[in-house]
PDB file of N, CA and C in Angstrom:
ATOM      1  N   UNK A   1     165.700 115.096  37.510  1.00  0.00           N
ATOM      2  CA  UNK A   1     166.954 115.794  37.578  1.00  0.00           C
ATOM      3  C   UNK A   1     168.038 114.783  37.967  1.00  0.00           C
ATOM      4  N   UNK A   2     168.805 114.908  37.231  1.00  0.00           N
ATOM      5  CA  UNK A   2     169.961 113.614  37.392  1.00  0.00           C
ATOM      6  C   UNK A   2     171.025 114.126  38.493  1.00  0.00           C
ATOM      7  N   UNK A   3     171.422 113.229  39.173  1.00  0.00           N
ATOM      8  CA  UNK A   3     173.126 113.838  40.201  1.00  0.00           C
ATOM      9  C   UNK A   3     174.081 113.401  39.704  1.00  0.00           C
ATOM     10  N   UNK A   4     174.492 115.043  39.429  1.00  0.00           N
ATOM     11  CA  UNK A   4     176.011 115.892  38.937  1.00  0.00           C
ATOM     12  C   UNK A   4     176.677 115.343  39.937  1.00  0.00           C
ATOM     13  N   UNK A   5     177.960 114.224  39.660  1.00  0.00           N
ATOM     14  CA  UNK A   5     178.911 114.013  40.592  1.00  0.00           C
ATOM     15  C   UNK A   5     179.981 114.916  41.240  1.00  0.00           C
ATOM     16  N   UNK A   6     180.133 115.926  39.751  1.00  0.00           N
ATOM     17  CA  UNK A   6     180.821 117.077  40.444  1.00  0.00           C
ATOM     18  C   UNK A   6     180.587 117.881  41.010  1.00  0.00           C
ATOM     19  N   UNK A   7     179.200 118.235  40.995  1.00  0.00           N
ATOM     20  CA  UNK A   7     177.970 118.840  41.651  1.00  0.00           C
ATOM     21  C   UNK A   7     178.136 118.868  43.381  1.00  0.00           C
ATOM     22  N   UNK A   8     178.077 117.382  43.479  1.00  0.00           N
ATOM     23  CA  UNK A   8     178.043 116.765  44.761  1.00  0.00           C
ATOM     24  C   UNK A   8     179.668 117.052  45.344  1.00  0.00           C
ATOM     25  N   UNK A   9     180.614 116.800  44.652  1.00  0.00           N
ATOM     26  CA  UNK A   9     182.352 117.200  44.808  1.00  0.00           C
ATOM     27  C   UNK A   9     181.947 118.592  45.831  1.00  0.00           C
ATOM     28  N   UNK A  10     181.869 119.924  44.587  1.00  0.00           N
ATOM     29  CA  UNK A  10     182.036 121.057  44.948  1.00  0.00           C
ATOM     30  C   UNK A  10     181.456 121.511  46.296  1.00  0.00           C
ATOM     31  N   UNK A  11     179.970 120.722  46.536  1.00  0.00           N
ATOM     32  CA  UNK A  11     179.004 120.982  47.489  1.00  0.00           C
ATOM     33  C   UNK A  11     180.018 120.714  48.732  1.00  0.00           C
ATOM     34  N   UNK A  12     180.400 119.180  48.605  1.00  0.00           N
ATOM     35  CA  UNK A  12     181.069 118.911  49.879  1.00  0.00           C
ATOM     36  C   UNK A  12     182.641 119.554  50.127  1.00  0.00           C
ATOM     37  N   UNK A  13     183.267 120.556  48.930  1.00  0.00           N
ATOM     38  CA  UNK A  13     184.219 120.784  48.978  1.00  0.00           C
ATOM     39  C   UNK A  13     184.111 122.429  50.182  1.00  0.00           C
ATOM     40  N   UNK A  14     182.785 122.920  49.590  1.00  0.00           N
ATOM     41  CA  UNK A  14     182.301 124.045  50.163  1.00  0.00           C
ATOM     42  C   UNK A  14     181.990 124.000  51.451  1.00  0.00           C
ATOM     43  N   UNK A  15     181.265 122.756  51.859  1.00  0.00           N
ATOM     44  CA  UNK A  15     180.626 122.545  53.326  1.00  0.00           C
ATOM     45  C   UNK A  15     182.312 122.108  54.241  1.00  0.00           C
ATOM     46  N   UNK A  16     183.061 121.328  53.645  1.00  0.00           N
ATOM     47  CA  UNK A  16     184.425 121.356  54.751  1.00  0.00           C
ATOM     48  C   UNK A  16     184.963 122.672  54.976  1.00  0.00           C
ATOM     49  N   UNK A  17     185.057 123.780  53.906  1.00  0.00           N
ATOM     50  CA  UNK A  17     186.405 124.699  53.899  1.00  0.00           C
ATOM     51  C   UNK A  17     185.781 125.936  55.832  1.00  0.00           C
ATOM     52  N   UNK A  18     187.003 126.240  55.448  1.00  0.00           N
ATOM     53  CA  UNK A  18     186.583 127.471  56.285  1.00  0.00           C
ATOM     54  C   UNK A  18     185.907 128.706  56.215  1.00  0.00           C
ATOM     55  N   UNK A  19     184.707 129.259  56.911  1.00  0.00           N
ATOM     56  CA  UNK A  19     184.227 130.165  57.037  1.00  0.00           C
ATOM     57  C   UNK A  19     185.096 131.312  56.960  1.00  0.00           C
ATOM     58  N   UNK A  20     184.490 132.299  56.596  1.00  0.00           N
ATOM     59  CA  UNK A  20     184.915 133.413  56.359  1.00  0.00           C
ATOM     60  C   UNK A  20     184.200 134.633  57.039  1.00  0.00           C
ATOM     61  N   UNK A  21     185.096 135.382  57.814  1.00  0.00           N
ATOM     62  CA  UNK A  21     184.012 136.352  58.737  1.00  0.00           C
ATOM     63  C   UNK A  21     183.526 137.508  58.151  1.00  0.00           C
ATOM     64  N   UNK A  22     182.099 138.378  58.409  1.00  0.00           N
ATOM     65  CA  UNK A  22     181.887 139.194  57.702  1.00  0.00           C
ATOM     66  C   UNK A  22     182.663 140.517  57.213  1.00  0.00           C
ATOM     67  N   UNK A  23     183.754 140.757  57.647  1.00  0.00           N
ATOM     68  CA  UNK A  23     184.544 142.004  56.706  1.00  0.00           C
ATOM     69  C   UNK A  23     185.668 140.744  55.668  1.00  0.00           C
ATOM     70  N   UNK A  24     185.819 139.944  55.839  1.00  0.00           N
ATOM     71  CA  UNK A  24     186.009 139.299  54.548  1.00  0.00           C
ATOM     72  C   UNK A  24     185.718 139.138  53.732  1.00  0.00           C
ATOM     73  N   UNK A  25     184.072 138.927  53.911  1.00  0.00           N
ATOM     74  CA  UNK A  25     183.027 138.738  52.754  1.00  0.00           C
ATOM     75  C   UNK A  25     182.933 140.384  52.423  1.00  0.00           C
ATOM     76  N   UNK A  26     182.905 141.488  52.864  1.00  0.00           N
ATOM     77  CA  UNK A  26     182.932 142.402  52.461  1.00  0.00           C
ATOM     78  C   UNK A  26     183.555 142.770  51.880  1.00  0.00           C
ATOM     79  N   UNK A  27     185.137 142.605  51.853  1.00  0.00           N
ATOM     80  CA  UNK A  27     186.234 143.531  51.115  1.00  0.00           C
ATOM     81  C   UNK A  27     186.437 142.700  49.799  1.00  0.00           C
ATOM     82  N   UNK A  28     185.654 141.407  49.953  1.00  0.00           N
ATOM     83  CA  UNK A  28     185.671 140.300  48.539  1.00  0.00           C
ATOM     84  C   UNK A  28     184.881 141.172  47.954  1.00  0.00           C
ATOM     85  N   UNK A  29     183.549 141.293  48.316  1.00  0.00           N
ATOM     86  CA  UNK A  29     182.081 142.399  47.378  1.00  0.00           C
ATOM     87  C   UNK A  29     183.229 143.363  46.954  1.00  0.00           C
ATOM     88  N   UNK A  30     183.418 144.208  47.881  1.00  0.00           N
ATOM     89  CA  UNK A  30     184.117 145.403  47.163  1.00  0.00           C
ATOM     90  C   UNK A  30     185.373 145.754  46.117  1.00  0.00           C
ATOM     91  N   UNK A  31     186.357 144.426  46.576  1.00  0.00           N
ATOM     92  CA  UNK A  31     187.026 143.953  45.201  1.00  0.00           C
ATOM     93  C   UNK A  31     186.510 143.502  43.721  1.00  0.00           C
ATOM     94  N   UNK A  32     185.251 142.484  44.287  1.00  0.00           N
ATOM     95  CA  UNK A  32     185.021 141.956  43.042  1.00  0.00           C
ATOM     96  C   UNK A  32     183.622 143.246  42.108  1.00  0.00           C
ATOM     97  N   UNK A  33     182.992 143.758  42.425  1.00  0.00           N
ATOM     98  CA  UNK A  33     182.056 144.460  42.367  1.00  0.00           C
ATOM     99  C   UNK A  33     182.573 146.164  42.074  1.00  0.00           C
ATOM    100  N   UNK A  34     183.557 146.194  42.471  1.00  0.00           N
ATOM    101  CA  UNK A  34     184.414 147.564  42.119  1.00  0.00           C
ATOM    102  C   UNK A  34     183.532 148.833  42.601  1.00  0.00           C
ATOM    103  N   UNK A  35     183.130 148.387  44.138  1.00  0.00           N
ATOM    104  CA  UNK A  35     182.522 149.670  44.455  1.00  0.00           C
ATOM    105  C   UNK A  35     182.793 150.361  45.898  1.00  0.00           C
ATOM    106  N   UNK A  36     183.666 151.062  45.241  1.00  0.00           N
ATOM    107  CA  UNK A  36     184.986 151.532  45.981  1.00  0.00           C
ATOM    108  C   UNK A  36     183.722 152.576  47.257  1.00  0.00           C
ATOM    109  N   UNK A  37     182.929 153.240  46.432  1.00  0.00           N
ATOM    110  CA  UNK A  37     182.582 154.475  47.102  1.00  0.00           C
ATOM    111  C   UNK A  37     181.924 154.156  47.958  1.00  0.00           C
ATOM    112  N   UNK A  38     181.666 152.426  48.587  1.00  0.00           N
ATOM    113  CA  UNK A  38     180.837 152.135  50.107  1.00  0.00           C
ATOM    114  C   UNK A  38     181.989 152.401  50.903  1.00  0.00           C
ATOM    115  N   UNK A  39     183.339 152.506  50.957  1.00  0.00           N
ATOM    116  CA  UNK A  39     184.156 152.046  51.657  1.00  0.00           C
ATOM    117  C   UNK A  39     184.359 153.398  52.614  1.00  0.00           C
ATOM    118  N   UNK A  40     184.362 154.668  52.084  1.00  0.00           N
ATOM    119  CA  UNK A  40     184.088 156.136  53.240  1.00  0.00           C
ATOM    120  C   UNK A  40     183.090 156.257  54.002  1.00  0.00           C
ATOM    121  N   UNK A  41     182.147 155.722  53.147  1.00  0.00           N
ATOM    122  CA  UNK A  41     180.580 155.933  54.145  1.00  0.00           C
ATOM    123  C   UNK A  41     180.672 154.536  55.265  1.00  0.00           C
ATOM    124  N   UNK A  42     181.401 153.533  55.344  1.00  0.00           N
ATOM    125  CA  UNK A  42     181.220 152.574  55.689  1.00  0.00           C
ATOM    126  C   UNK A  42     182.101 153.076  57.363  1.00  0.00           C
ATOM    127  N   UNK A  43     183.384 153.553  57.206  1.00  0.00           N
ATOM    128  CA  UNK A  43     184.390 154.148  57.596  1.00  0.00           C
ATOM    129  C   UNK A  43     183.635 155.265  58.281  1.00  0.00           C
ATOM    130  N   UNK A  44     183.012 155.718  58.173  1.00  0.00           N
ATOM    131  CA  UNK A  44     182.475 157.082  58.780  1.00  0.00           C
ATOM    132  C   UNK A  44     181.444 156.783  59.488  1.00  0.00           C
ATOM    133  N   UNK A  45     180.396 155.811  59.403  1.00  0.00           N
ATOM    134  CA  UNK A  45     179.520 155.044  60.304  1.00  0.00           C
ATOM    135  C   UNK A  45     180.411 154.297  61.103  1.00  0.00           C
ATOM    136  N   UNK A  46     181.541 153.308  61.182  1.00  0.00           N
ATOM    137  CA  UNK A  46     181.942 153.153  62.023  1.00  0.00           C
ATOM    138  C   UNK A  46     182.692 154.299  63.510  1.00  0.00           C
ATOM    139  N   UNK A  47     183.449 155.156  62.725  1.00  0.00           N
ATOM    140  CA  UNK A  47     183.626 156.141  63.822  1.00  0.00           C
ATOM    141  C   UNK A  47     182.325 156.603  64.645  1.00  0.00           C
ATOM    142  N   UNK A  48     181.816 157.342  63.797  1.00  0.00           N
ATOM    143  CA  UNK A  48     180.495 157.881  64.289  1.00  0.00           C
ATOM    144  C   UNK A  48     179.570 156.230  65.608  1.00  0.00           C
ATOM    145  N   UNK A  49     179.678 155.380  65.025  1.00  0.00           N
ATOM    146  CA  UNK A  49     179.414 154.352  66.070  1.00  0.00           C
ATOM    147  C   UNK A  49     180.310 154.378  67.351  1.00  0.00           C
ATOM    148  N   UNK A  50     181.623 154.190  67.215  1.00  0.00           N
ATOM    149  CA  UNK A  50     182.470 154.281  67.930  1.00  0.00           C
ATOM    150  C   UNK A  50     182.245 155.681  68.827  1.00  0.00           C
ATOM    151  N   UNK A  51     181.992 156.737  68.059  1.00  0.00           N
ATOM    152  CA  UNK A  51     181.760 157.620  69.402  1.00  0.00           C
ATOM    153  C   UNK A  51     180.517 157.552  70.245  1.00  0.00           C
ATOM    154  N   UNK A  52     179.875 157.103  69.308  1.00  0.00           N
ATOM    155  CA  UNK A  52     178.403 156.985  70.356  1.00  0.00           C
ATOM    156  C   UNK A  52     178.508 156.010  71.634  1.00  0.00           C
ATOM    157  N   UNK A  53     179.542 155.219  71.474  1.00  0.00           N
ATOM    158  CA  UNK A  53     179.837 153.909  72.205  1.00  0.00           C
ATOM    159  C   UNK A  53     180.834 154.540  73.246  1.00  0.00           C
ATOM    160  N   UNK A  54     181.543 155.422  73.059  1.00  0.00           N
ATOM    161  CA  UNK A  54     182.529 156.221  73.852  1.00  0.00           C
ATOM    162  C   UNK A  54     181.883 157.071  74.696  1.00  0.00           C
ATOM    163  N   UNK A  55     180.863 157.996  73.978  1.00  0.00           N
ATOM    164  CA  UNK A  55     180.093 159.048  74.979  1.00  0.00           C
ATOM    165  C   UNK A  55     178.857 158.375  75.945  1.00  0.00           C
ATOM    166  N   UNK A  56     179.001 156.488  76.359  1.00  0.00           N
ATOM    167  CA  UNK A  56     178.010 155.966  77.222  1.00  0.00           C
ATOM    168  C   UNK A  56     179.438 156.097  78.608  1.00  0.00           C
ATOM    169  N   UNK A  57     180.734 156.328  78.006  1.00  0.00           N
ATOM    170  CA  UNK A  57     181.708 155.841  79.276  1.00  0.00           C
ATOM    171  C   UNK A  57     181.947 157.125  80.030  1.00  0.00           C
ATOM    172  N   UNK A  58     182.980 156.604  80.438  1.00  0.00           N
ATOM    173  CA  UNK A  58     183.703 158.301  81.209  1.00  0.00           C
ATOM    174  C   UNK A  58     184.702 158.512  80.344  1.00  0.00           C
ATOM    175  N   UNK A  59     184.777 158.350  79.248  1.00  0.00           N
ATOM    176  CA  UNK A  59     185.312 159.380  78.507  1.00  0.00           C
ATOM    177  C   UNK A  59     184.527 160.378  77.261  1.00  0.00           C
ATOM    178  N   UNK A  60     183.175 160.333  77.825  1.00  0.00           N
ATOM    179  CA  UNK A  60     181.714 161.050  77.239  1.00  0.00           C
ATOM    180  C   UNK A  60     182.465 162.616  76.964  1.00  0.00           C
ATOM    181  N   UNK A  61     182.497 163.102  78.189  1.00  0.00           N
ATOM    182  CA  UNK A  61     183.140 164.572  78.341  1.00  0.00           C
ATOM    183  C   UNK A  61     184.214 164.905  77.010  1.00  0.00           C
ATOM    184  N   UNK A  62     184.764 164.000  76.869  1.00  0.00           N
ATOM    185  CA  UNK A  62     186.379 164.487  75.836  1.00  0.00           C
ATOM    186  C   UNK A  62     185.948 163.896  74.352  1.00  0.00           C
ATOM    187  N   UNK A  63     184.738 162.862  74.061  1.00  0.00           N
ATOM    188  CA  UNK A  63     184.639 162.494  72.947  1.00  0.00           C
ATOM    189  C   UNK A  63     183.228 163.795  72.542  1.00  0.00           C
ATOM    190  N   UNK A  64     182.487 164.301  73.926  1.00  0.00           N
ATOM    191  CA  UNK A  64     181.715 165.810  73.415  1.00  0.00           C
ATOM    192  C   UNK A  64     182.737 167.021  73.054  1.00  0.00           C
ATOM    193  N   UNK A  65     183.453 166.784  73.184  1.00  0.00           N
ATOM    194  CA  UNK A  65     184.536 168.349  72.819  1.00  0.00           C
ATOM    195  C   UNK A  65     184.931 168.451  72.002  1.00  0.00           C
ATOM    196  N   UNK A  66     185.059 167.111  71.052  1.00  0.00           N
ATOM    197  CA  UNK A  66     185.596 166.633  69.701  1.00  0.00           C
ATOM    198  C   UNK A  66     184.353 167.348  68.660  1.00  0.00           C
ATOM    199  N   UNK A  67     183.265 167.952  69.408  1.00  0.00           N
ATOM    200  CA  UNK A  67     182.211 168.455  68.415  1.00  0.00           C
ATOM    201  C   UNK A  67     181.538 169.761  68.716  1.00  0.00           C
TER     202      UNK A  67
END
């Protein structure tokens, strides 16, 4: 297998740039991939997380009344 000089370019062009954090890489999938319909269910597990994370505090009482 012979070495692609541009090969080697892109590699090292990739290993300098900046990282990208995971809801970046996500909303890229969902742009490029056109799949709109993860984006409610995604949205609705986060709340639903968020309350579970709320009803460990003292504000348990007011995030149970919400149901």
């Amino acid at each position: 297998m012979a070495d692609d000089p541009k090969q080697d370019q892109d590699f090292s062009d990739q290993l300098g740039a900046q990282k990208t954090g995971f809801f970046a890489e996500f909303w890229a999938y969902l742009r490029h991939s056109k799949k709109w319909w993860m984006l409610p269910i995604l949205v609705v597990l986060l709340i639903l997380g968020t309350f579970v994370l709320l009803s460990s505090t003292g504000l348990g009482p007011f995030v149970y009344a919400l149901f």
